[in-house]
PDB file of N, CA and C in Angstrom:
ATOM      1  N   UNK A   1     181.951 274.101-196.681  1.00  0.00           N
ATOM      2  CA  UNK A   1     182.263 273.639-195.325  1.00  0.00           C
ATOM      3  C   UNK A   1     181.216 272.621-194.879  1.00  0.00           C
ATOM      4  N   UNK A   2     181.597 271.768-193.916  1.00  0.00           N
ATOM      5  CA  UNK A   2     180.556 270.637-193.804  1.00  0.00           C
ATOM      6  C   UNK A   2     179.964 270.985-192.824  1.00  0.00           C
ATOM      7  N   UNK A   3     179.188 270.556-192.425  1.00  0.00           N
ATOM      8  CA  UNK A   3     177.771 271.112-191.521  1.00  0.00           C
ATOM      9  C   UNK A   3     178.265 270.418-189.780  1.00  0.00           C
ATOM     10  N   UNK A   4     178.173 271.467-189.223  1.00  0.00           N
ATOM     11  CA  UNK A   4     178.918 270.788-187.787  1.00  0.00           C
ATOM     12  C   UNK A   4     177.403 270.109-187.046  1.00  0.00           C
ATOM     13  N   UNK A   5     176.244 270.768-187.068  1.00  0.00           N
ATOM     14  CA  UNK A   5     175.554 270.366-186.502  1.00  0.00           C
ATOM     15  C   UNK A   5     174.067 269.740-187.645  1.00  0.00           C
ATOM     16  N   UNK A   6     173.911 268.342-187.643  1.00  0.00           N
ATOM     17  CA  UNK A   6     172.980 267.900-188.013  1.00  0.00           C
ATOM     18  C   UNK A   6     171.498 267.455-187.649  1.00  0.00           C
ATOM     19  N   UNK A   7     170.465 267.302-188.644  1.00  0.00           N
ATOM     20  CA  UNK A   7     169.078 266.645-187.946  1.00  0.00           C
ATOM     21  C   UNK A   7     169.621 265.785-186.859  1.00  0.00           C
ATOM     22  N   UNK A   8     168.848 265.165-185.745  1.00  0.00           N
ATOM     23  CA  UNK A   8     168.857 264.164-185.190  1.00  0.00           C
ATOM     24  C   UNK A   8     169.940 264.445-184.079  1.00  0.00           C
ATOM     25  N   UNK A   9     170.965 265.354-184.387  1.00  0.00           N
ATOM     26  CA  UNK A   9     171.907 265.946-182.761  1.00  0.00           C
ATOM     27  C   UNK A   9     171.153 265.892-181.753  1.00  0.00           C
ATOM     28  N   UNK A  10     171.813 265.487-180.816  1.00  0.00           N
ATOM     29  CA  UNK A  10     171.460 266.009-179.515  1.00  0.00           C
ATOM     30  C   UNK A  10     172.663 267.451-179.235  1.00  0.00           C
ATOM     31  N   UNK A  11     171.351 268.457-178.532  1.00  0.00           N
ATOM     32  CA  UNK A  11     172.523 269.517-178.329  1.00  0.00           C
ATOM     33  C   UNK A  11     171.968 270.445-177.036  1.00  0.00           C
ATOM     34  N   UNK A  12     172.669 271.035-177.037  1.00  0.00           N
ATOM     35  CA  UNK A  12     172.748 272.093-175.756  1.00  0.00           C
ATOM     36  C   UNK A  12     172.954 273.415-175.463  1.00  0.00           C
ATOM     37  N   UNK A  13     171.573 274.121-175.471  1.00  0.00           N
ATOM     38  CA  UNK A  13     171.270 275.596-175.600  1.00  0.00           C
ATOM     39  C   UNK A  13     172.298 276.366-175.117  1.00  0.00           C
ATOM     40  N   UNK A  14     172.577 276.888-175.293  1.00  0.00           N
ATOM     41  CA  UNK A  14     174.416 278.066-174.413  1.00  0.00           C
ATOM     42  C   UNK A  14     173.793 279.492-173.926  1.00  0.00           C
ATOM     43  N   UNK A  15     172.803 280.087-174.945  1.00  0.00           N
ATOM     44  CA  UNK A  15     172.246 281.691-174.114  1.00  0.00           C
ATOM     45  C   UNK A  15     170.912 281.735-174.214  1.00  0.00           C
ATOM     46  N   UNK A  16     170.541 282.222-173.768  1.00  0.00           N
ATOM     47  CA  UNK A  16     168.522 282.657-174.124  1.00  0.00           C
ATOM     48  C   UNK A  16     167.984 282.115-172.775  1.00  0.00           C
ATOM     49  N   UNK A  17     166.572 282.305-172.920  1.00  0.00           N
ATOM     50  CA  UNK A  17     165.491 281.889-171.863  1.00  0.00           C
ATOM     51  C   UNK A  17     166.006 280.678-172.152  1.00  0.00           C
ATOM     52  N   UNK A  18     166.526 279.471-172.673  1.00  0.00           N
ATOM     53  CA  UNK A  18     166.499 278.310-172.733  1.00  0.00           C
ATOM     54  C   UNK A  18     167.540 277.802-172.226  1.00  0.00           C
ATOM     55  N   UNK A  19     168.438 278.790-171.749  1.00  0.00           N
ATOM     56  CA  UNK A  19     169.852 278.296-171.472  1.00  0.00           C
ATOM     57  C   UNK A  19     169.865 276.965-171.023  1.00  0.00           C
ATOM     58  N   UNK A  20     170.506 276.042-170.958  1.00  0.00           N
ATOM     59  CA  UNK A  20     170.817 274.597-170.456  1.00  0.00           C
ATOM     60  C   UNK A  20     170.216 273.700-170.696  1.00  0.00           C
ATOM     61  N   UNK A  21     168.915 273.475-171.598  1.00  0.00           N
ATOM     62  CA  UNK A  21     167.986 272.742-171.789  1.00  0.00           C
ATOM     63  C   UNK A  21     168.671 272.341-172.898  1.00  0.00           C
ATOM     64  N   UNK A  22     168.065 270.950-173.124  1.00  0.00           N
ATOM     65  CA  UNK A  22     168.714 270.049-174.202  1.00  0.00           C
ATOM     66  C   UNK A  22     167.726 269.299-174.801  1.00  0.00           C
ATOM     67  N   UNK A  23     168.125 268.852-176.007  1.00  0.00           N
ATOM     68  CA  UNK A  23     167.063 268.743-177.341  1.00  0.00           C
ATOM     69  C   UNK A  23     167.392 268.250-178.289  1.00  0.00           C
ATOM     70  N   UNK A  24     166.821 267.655-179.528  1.00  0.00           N
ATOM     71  CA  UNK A  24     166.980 267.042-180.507  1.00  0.00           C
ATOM     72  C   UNK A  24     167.039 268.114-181.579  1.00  0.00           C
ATOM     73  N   UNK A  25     167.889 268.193-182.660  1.00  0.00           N
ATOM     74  CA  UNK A  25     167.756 269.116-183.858  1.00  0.00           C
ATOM     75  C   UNK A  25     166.600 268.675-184.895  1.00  0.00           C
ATOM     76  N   UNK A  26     165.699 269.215-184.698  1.00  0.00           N
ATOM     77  CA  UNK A  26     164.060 268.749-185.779  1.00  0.00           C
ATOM     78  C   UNK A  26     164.714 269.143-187.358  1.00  0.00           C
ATOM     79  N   UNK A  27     165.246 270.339-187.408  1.00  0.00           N
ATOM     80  CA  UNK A  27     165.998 270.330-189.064  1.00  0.00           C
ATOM     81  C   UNK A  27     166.967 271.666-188.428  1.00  0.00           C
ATOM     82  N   UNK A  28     167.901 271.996-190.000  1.00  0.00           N
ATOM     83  CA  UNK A  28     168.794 273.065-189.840  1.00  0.00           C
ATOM     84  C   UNK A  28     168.104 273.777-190.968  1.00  0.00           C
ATOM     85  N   UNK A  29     168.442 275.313-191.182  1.00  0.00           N
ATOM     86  CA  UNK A  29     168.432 275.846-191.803  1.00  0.00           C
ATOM     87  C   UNK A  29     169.720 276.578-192.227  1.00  0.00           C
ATOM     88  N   UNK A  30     170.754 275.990-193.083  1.00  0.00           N
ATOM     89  CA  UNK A  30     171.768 276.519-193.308  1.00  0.00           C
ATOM     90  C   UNK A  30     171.723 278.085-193.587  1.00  0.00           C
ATOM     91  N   UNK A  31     170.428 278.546-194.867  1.00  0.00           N
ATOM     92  CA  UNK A  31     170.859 279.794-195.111  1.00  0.00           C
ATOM     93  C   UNK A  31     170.440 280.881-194.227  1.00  0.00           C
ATOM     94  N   UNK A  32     169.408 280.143-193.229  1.00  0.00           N
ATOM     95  CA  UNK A  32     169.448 281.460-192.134  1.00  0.00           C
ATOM     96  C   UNK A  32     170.059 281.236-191.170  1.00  0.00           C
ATOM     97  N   UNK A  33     171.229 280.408-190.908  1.00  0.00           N
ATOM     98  CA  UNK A  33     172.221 279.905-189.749  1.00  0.00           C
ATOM     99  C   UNK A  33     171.616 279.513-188.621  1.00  0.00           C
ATOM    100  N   UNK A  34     170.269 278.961-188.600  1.00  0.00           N
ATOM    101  CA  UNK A  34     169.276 278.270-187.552  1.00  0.00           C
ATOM    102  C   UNK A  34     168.653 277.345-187.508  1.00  0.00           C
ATOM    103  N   UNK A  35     168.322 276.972-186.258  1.00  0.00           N
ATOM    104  CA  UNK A  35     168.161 275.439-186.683  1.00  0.00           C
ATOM    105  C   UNK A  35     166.659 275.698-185.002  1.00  0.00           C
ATOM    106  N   UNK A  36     166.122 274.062-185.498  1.00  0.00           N
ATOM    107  CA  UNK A  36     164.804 274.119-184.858  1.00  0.00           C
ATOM    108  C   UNK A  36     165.056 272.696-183.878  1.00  0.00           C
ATOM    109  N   UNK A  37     164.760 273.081-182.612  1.00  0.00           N
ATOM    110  CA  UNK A  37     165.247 272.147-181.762  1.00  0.00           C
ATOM    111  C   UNK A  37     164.014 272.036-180.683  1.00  0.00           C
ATOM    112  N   UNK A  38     164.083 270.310-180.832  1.00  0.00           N
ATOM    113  CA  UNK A  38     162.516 269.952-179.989  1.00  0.00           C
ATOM    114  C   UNK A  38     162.713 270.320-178.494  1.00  0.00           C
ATOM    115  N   UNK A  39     161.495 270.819-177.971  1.00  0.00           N
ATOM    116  CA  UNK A  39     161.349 271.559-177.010  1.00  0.00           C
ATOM    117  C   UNK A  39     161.713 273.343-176.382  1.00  0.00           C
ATOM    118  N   UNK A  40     162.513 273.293-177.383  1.00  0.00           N
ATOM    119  CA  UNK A  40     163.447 274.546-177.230  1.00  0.00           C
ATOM    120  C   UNK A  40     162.765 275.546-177.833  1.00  0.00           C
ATOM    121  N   UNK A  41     163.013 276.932-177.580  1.00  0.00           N
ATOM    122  CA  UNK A  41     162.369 277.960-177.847  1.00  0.00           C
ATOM    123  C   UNK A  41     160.937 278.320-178.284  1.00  0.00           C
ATOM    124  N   UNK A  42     160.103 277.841-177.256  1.00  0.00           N
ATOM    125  CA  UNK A  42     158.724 277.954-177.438  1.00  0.00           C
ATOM    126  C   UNK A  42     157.874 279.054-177.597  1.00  0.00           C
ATOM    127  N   UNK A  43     156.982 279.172-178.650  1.00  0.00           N
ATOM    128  CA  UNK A  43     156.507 280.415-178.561  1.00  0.00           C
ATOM    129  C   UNK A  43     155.005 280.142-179.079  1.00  0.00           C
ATOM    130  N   UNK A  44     153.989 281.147-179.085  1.00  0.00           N
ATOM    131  CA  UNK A  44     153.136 280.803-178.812  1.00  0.00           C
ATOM    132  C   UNK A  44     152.454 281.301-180.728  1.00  0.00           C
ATOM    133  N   UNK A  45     151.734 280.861-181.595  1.00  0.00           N
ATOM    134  CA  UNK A  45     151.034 281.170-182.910  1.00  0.00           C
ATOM    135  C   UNK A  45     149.509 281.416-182.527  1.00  0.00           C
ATOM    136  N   UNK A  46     148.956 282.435-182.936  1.00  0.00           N
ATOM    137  CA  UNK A  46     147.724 282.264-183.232  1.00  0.00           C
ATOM    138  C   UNK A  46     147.227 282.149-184.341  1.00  0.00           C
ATOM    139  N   UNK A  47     146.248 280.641-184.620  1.00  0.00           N
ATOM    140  CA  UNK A  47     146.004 280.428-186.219  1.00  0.00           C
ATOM    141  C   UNK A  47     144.747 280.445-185.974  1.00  0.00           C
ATOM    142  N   UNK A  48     144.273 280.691-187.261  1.00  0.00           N
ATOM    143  CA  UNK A  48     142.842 280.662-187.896  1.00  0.00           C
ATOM    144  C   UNK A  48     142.557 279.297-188.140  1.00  0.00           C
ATOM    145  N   UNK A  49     140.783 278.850-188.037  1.00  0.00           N
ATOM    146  CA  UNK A  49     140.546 277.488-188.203  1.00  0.00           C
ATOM    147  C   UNK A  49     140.474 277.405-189.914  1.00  0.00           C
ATOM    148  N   UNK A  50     140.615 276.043-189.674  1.00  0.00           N
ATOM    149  CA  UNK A  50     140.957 275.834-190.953  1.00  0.00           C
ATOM    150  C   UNK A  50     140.195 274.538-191.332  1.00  0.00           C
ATOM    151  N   UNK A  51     139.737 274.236-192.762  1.00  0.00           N
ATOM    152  CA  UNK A  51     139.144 272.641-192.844  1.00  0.00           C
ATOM    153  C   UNK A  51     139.604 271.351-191.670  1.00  0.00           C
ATOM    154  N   UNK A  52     140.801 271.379-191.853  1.00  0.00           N
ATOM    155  CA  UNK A  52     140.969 270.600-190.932  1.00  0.00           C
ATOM    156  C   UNK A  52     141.881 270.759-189.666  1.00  0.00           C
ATOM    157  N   UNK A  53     142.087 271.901-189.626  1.00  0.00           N
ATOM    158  CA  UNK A  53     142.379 271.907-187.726  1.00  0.00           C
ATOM    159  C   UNK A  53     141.242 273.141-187.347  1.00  0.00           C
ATOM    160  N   UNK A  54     141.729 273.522-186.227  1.00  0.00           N
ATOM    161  CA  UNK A  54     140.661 274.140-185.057  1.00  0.00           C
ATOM    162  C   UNK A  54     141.140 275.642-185.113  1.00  0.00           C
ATOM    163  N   UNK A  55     141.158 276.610-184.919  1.00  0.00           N
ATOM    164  CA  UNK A  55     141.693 277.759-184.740  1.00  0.00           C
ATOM    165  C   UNK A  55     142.543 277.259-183.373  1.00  0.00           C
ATOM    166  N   UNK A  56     142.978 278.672-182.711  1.00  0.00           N
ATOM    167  CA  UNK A  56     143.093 278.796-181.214  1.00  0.00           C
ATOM    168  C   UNK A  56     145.011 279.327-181.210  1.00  0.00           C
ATOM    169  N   UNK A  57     145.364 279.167-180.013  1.00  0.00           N
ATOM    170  CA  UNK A  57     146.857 279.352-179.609  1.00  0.00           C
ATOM    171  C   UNK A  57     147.375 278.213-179.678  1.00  0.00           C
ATOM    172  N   UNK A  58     148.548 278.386-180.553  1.00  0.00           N
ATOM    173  CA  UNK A  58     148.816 276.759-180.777  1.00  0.00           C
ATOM    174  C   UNK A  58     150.811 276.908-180.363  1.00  0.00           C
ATOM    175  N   UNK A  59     151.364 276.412-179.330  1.00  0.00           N
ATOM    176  CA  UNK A  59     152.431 276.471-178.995  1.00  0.00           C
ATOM    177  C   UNK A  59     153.382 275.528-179.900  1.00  0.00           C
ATOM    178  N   UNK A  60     154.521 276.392-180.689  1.00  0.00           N
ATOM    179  CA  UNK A  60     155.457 275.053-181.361  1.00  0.00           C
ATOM    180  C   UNK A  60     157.206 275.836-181.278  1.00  0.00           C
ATOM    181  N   UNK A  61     157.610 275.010-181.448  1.00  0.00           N
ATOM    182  CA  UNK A  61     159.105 275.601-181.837  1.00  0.00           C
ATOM    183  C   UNK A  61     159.508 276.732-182.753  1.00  0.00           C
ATOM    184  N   UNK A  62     160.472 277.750-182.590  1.00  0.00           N
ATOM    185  CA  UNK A  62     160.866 278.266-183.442  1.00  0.00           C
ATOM    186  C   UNK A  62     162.463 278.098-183.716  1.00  0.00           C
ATOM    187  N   UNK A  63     162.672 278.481-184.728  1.00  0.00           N
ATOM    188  CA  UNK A  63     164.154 278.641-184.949  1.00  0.00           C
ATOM    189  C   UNK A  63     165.211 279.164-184.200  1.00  0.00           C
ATOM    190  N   UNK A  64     166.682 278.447-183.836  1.00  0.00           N
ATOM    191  CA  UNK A  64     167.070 279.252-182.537  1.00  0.00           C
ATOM    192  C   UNK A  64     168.782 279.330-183.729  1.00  0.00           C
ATOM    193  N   UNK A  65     169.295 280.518-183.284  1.00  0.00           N
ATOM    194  CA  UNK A  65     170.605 280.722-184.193  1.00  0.00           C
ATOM    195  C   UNK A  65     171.546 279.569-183.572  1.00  0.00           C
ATOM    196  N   UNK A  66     172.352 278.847-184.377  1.00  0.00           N
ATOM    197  CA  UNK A  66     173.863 278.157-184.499  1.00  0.00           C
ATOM    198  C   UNK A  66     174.459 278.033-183.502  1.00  0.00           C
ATOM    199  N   UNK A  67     174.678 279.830-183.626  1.00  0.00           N
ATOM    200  CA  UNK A  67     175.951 279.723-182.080  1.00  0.00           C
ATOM    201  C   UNK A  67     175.662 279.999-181.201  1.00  0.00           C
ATOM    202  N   UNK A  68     174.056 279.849-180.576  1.00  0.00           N
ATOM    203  CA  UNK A  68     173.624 279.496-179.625  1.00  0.00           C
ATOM    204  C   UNK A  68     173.503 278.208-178.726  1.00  0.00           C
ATOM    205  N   UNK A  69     174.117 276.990-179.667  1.00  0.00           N
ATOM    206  CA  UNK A  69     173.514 275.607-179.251  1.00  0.00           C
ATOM    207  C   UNK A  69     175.112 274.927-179.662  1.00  0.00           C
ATOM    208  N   UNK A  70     175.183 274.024-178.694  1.00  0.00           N
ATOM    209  CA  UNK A  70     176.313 272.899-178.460  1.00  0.00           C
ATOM    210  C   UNK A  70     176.347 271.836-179.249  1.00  0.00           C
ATOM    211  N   UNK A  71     176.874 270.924-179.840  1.00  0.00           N
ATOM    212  CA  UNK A  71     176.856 269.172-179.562  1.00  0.00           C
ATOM    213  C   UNK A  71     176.781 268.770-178.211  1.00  0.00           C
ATOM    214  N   UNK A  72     175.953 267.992-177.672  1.00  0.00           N
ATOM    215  CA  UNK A  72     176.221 267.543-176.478  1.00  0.00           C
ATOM    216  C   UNK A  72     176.941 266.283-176.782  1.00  0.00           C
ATOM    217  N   UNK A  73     178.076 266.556-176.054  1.00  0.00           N
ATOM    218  CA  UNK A  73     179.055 265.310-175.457  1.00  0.00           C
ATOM    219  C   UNK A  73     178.834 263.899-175.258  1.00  0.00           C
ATOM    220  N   UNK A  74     178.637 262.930-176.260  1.00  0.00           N
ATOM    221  CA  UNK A  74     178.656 261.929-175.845  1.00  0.00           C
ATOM    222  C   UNK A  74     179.172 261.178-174.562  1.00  0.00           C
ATOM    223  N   UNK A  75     180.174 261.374-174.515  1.00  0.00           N
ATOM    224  CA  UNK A  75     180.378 261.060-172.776  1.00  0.00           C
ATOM    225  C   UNK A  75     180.140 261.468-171.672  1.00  0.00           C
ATOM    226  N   UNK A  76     180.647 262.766-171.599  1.00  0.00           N
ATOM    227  CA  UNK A  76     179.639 263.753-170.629  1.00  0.00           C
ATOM    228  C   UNK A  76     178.379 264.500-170.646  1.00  0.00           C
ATOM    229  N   UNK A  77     177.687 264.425-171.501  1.00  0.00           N
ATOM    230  CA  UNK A  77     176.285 264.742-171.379  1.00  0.00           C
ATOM    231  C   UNK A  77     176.664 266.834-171.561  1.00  0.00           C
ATOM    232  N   UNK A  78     178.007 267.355-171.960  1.00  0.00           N
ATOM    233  CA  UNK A  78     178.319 268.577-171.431  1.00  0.00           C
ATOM    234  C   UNK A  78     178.454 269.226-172.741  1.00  0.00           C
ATOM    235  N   UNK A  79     177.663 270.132-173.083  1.00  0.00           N
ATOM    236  CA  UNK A  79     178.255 271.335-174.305  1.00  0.00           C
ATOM    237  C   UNK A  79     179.726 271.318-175.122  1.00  0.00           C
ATOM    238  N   UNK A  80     179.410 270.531-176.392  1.00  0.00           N
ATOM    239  CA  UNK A  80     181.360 270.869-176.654  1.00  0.00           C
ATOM    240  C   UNK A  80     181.209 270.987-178.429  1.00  0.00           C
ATOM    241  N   UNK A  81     182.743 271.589-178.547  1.00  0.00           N
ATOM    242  CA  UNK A  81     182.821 271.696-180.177  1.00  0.00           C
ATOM    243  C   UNK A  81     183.286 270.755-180.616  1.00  0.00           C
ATOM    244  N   UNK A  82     182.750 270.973-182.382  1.00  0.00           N
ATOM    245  CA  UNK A  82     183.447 269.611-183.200  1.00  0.00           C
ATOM    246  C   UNK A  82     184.198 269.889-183.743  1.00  0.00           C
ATOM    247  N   UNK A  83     184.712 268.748-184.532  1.00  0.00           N
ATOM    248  CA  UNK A  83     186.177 268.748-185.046  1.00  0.00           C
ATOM    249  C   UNK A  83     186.105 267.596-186.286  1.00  0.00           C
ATOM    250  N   UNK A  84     186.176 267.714-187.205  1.00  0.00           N
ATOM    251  CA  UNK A  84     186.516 266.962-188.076  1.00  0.00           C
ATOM    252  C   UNK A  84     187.452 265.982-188.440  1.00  0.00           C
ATOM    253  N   UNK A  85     187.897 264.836-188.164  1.00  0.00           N
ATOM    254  CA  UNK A  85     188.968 263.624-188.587  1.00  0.00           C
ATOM    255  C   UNK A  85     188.314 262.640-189.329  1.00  0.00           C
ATOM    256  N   UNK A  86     189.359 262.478-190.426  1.00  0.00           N
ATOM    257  CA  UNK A  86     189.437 260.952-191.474  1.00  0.00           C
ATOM    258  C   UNK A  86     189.812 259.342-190.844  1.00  0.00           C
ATOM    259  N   UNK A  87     189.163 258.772-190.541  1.00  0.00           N
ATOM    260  CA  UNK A  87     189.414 257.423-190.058  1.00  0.00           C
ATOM    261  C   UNK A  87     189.963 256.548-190.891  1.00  0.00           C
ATOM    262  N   UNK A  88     190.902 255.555-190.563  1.00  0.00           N
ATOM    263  CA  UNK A  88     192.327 254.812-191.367  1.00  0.00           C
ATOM    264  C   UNK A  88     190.712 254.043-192.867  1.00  0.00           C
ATOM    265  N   UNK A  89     189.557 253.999-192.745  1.00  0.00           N
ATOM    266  CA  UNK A  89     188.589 253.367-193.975  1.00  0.00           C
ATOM    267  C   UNK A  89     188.301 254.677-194.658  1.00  0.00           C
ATOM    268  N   UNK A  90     188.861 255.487-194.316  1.00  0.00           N
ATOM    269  CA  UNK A  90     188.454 257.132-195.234  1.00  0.00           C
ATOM    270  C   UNK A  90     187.195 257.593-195.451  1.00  0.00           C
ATOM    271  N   UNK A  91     186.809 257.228-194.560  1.00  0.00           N
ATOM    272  CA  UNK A  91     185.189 257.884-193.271  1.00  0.00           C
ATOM    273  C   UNK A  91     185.938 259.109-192.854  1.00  0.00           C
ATOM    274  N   UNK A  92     184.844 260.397-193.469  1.00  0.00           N
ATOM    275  CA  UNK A  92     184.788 261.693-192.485  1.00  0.00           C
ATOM    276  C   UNK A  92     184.509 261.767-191.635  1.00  0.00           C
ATOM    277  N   UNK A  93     184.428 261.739-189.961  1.00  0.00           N
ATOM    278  CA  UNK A  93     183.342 261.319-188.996  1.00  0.00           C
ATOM    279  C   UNK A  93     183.900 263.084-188.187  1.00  0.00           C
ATOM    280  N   UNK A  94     182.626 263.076-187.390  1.00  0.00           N
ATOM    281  CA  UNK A  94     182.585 264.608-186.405  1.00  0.00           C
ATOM    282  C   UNK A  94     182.851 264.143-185.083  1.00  0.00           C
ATOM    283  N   UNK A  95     184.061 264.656-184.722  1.00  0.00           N
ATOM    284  CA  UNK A  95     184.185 264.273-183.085  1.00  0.00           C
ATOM    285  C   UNK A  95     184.066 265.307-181.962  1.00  0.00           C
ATOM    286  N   UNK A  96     184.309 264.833-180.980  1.00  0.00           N
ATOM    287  CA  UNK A  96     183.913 265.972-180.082  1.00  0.00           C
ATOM    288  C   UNK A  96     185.007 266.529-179.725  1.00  0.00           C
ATOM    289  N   UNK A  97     185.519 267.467-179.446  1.00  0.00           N
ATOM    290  CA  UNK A  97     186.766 268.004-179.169  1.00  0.00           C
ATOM    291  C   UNK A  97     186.862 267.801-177.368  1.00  0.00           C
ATOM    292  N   UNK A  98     186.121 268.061-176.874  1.00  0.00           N
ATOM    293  CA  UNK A  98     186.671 267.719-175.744  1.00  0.00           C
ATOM    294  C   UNK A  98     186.621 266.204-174.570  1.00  0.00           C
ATOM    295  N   UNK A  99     185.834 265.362-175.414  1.00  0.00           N
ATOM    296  CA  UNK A  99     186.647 263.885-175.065  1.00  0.00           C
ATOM    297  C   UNK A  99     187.358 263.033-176.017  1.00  0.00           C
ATOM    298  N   UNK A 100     187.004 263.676-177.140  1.00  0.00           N
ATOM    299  CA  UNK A 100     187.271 262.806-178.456  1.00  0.00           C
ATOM    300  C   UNK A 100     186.840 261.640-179.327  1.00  0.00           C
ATOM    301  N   UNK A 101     185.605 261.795-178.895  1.00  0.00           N
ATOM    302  CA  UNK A 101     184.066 260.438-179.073  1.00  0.00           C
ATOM    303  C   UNK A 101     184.680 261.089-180.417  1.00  0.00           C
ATOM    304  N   UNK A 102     183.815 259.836-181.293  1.00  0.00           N
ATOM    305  CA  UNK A 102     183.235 260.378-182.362  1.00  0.00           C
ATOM    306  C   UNK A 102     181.807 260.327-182.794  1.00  0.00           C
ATOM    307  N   UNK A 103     181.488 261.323-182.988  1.00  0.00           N
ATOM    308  CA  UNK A 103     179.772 262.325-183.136  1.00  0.00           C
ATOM    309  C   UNK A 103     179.008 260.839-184.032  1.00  0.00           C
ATOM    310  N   UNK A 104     179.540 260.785-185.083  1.00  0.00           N
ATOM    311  CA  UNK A 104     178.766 260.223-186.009  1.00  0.00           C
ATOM    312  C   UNK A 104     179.415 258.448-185.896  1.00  0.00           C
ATOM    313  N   UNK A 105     178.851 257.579-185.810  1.00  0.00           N
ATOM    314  CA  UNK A 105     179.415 256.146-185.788  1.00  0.00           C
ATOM    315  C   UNK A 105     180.072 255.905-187.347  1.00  0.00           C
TER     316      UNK A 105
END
């Protein structure tokens, strides 16, 4: 099956402390069905110093599950699903189901 949501999406959190906040996909992780999205689900690491960084609390992203997060809508800026269509040059492209953009140029 082809991957509905890719690096570089813009998308849109649906449940959690993050609800409604929107973000870039940093990568996916297909086999744990999660994906890591800038700004989104922040949590806090404590690392040890190291040659070259510092110890301390260091805040970064974690992984947030699939069917937690949207495509955001090219036209409306609004949470929606994709949909797969073949264009008349036999380009796969991902559209949005509820205006009918298409995701990928």
């Amino acid at each position: 099956m082809a991957a509905k949501i890719k690096k570089g999406d813009k998308v849109v959190v649906l449940t959690g402390k993050d609800k409604g906040k929107k973000g870039t996909v940093l990568s996916v992780l297909p086999k744990e069905n999660r994906a890591l999205v800038q700004g989104v689900n922040i949590v806090k690491r404590h690392t040890k110093p190291s040659q070259t960084t510092t110890g301390g609390i260091v805040a970064r992203e974690a992984a947030i599950e699939l069917s937690n997060i949207a495509i955001e809508d090219p036209k409306t800026g609004k949470p929606t699903r994709v949909g797969f269509k073949t264009l008349e040059d036999g380009r796969k492209v991902r559209f949005a189901k509820a205006s009918g953009e298409t995701i990928d140029g």
